[in-house]
C-alpha atoms as a PDB file:
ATOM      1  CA  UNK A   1    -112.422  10.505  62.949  1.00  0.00           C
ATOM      2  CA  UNK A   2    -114.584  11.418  60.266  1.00  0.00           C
ATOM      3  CA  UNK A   3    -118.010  12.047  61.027  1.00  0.00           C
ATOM      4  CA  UNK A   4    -121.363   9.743  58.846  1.00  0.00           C
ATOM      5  CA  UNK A   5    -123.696  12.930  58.694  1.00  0.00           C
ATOM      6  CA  UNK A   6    -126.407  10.296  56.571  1.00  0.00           C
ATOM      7  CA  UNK A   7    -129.364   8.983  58.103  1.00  0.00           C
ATOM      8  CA  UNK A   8    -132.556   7.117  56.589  1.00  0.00           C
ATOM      9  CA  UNK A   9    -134.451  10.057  57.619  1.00  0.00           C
ATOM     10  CA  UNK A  10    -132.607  12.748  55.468  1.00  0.00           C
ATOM     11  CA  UNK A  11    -132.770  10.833  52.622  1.00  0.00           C
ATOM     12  CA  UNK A  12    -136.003   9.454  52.977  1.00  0.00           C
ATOM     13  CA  UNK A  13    -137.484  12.569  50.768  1.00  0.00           C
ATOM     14  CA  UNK A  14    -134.757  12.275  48.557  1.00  0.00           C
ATOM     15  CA  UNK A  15    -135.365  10.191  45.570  1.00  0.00           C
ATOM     16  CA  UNK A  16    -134.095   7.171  45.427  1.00  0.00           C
ATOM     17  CA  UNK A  17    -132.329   5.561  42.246  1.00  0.00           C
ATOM     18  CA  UNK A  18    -133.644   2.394  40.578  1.00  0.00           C
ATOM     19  CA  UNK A  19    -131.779  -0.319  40.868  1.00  0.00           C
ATOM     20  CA  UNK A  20    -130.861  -1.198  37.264  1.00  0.00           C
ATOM     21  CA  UNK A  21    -129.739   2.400  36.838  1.00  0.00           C
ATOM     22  CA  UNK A  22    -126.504   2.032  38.944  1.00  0.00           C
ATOM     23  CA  UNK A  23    -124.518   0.802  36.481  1.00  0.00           C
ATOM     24  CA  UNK A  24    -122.879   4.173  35.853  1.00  0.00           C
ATOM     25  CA  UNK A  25    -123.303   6.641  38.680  1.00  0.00           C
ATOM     26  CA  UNK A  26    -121.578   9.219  36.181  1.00  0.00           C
ATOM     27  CA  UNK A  27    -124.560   8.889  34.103  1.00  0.00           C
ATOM     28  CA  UNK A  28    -128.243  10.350  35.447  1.00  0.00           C
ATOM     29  CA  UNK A  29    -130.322   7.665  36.037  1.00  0.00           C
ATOM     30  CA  UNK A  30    -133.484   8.586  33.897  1.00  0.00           C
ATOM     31  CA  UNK A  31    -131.527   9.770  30.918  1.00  0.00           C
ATOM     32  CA  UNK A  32    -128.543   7.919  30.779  1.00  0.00           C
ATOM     33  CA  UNK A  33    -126.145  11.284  29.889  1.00  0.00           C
ATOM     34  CA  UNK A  34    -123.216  12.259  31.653  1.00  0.00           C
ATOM     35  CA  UNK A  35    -123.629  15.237  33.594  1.00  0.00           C
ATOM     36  CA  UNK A  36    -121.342  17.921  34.882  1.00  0.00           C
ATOM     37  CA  UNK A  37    -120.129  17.919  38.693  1.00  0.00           C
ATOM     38  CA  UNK A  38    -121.845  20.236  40.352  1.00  0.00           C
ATOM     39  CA  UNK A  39    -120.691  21.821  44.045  1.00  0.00           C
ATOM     40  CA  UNK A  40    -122.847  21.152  46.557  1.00  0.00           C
ATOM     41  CA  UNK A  41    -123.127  24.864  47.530  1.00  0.00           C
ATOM     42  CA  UNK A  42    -125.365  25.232  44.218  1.00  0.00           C
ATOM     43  CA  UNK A  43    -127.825  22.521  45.341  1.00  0.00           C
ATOM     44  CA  UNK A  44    -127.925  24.190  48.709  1.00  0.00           C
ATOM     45  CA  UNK A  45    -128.947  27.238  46.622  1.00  0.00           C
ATOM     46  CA  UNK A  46    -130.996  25.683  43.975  1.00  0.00           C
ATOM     47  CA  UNK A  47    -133.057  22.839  45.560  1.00  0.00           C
ATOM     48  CA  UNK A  48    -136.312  23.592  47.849  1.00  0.00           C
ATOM     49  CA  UNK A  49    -135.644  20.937  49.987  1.00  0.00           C
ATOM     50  CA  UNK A  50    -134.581  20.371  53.313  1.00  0.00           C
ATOM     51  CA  UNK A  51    -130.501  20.528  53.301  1.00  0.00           C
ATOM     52  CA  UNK A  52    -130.570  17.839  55.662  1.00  0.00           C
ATOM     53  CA  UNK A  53    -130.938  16.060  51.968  1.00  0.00           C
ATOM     54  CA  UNK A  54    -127.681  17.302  50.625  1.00  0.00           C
ATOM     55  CA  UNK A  55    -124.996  14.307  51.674  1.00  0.00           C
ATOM     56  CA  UNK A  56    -121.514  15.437  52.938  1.00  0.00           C
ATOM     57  CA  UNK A  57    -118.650  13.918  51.176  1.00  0.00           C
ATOM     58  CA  UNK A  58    -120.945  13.059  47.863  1.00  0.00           C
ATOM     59  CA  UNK A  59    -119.827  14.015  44.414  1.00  0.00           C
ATOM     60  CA  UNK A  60    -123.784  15.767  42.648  1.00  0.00           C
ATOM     61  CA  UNK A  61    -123.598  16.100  38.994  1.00  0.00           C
ATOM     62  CA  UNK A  62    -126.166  18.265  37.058  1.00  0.00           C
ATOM     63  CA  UNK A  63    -128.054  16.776  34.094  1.00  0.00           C
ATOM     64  CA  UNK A  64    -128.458  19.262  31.278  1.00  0.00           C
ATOM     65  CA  UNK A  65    -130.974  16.983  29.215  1.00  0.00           C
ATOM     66  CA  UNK A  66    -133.924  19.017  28.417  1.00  0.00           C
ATOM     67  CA  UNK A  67    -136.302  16.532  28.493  1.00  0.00           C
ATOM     68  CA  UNK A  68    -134.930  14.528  31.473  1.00  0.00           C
ATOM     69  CA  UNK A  69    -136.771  15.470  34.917  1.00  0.00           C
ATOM     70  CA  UNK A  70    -133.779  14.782  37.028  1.00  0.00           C
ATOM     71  CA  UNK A  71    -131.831  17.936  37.324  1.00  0.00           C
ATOM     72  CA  UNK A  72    -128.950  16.640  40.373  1.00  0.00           C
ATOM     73  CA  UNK A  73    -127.870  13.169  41.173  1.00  0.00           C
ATOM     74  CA  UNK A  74    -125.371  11.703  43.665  1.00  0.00           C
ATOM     75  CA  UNK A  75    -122.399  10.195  41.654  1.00  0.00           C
ATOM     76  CA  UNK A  76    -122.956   7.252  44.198  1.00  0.00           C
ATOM     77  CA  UNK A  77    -125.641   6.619  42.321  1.00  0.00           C
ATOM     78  CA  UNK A  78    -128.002   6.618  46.064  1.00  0.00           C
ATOM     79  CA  UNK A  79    -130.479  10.170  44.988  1.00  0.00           C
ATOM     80  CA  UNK A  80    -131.216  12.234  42.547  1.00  0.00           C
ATOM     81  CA  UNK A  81    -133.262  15.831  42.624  1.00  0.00           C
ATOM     82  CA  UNK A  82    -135.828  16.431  40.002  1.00  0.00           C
ATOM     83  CA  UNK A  83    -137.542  20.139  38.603  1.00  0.00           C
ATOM     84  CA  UNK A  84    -140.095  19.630  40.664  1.00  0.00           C
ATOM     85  CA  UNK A  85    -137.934  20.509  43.705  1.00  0.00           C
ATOM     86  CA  UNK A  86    -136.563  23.650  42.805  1.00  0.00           C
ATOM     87  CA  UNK A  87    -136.599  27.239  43.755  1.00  0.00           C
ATOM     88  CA  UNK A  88    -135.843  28.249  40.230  1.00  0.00           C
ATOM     89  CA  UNK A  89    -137.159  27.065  36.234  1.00  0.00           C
ATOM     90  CA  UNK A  90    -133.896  25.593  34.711  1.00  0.00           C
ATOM     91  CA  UNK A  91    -132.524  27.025  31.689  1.00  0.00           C
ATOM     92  CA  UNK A  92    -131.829  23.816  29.843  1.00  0.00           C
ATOM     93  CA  UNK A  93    -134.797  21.923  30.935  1.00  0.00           C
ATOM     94  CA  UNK A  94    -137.571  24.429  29.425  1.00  0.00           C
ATOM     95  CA  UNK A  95    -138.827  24.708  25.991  1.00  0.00           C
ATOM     96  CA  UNK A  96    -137.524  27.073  23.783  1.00  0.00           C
ATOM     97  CA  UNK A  97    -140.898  29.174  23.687  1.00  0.00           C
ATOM     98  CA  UNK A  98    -140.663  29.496  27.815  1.00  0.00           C
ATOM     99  CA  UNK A  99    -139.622  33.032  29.044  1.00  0.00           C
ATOM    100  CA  UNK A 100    -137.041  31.553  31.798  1.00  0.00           C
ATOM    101  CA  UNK A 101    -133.991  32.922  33.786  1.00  0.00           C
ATOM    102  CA  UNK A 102    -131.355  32.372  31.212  1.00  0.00           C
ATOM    103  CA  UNK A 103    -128.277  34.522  33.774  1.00  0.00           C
ATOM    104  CA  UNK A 104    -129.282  34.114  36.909  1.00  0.00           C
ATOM    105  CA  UNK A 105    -127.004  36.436  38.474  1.00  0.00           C
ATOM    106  CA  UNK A 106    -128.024  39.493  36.691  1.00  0.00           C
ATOM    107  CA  UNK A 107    -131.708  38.809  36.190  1.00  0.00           C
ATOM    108  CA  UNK A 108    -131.599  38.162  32.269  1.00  0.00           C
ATOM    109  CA  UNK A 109    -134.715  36.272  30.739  1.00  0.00           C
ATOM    110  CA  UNK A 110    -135.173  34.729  27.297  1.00  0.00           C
ATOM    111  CA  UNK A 111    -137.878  36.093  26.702  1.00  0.00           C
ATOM    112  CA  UNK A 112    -136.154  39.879  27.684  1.00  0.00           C
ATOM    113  CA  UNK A 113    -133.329  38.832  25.567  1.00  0.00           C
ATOM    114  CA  UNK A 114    -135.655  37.934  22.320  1.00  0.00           C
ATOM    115  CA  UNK A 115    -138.077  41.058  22.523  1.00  0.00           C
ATOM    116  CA  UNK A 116    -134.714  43.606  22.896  1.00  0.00           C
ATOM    117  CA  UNK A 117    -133.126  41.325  19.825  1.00  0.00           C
ATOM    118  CA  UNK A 118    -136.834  41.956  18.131  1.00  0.00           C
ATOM    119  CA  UNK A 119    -136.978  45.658  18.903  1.00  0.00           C
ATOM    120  CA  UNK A 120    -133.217  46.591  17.842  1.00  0.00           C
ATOM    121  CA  UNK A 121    -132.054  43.412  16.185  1.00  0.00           C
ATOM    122  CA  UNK A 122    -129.078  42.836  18.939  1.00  0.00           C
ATOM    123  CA  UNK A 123    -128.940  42.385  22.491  1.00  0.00           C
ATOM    124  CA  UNK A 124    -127.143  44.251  25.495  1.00  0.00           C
ATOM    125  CA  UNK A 125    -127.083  40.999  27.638  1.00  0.00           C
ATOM    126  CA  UNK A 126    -123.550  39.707  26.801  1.00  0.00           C
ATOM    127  CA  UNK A 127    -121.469  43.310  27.283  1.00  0.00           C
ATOM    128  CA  UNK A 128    -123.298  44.015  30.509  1.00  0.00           C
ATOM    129  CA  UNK A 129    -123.239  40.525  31.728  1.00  0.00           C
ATOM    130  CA  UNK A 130    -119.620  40.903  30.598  1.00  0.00           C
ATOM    131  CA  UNK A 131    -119.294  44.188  32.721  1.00  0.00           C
ATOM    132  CA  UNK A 132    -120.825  42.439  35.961  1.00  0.00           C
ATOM    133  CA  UNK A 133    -118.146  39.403  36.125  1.00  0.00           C
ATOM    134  CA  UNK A 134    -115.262  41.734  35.319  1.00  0.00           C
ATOM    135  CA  UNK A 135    -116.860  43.875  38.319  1.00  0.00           C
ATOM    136  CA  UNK A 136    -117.150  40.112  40.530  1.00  0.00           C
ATOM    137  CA  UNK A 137    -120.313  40.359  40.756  1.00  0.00           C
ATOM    138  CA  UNK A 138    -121.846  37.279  39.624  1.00  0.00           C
ATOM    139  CA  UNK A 139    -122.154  34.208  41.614  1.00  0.00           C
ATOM    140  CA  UNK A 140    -122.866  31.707  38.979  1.00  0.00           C
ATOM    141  CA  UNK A 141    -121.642  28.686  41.010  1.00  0.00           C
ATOM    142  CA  UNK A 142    -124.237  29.715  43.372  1.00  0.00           C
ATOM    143  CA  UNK A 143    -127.027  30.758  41.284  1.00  0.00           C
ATOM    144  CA  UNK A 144    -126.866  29.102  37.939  1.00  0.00           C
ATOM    145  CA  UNK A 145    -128.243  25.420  38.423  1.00  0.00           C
ATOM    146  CA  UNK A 146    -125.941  24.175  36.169  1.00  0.00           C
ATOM    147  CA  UNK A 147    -123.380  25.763  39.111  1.00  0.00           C
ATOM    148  CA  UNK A 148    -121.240  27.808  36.909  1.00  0.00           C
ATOM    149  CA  UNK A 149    -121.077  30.541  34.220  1.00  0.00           C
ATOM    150  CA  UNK A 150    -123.999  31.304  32.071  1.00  0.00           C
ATOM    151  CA  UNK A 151    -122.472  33.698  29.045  1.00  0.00           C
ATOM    152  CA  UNK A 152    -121.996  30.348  26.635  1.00  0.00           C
ATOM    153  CA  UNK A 153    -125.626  29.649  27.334  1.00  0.00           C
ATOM    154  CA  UNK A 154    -126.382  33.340  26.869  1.00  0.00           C
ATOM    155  CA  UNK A 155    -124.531  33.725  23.428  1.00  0.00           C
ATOM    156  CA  UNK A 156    -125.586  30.260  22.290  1.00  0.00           C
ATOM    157  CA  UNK A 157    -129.266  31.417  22.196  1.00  0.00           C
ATOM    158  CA  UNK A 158    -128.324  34.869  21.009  1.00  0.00           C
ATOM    159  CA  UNK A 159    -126.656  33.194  17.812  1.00  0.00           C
ATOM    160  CA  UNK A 160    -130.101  31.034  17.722  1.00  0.00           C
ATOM    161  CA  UNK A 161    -132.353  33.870  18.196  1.00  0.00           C
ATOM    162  CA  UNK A 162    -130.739  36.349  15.728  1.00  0.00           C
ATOM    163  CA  UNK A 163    -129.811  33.419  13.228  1.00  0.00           C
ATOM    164  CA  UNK A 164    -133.935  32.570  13.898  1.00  0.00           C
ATOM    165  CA  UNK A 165    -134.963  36.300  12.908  1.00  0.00           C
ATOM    166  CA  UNK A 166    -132.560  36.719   9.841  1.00  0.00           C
ATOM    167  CA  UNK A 167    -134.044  33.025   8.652  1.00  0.00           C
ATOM    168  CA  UNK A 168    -137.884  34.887   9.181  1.00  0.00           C
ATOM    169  CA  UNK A 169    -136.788  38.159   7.474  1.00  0.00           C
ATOM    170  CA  UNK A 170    -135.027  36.754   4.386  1.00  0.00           C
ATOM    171  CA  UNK A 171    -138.407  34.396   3.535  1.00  0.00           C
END
């Protein structure tokens, strides 16, 4: 017999979804975008709430909308989880100019990752980030928000950083 681990008061903190926007749980409800599913071992990690929140037997996706304030919501469509209630900034919910964890397993910042690109014109973030998940030592599902790797997001803003700096030296 499976076990109902819900109750109004775990979820009473939790926020609770408008109405209107249950027409597609796959979708976050302030934004509208799809998100990503999203174990619930990395909200366990992520949020600063009281794990009594996180439902058993729920499917969380992760919202990756920059501007959107909801960062987890239940695929049932019944919570969501916004910045304001977690232990860590998000990468894709800052502004550009923000110095924020970019790799969260090995400590990287943007703003650590611009200055070395400044200073040298390249960046040692990708081979050693590279070197510590050959080694199994990150634990992106754990630590990343988003609840899995970070290199794509660390090489995207590479390319946009370096692309940036040879746009500001050719003028």
């Amino acid at each position: 017999m499976e076990e109902n681990h819900s109750c109004d008061c775990c979820t009473a903190k939790a926020k609770t979804v408008p109405e209107a926007a249950k027409t597609n749980s796959k979708s976050c409800p302030a934004c509208g975008q799809k998100g990503r599913i999203v174990d619930s071992a990395t909200l366990k990690a992520i949020l600063s709430v009281s794990l009594r929140q996180i439902r058993d037997n729920v499917i969380y996706r992760f919202c990756a909308t920059q501007d959107c304030h909801v960062v987890y919501y239940a695929q049932d469509a019944e919570q969501y989880f916004t910045t304001e209630q977690l232990r860590v900034p998000v990468y894709q919910k800052a502004d550009e100019s923000e110095d924020v964890p970019i790799c969260y397993c090995f400590q990287y910042s943007t703003e650590q990752i611009r200055q070395e690109i400044q200073q040298t014109g390249k960046t040692s973030a990708i081979d050693e980030i590279n070197a510590g998940i050959q080694a199994g030592q990150c634990a992106c599902d754990w630590r990343n928000p988003q609840g899995n790797c970070c290199l794509g997001n660390v090489k995207q803003f590479v390319t946009r950083i370096q692309e940036g700096e040879n746009t500001i030296a050719e003028t």
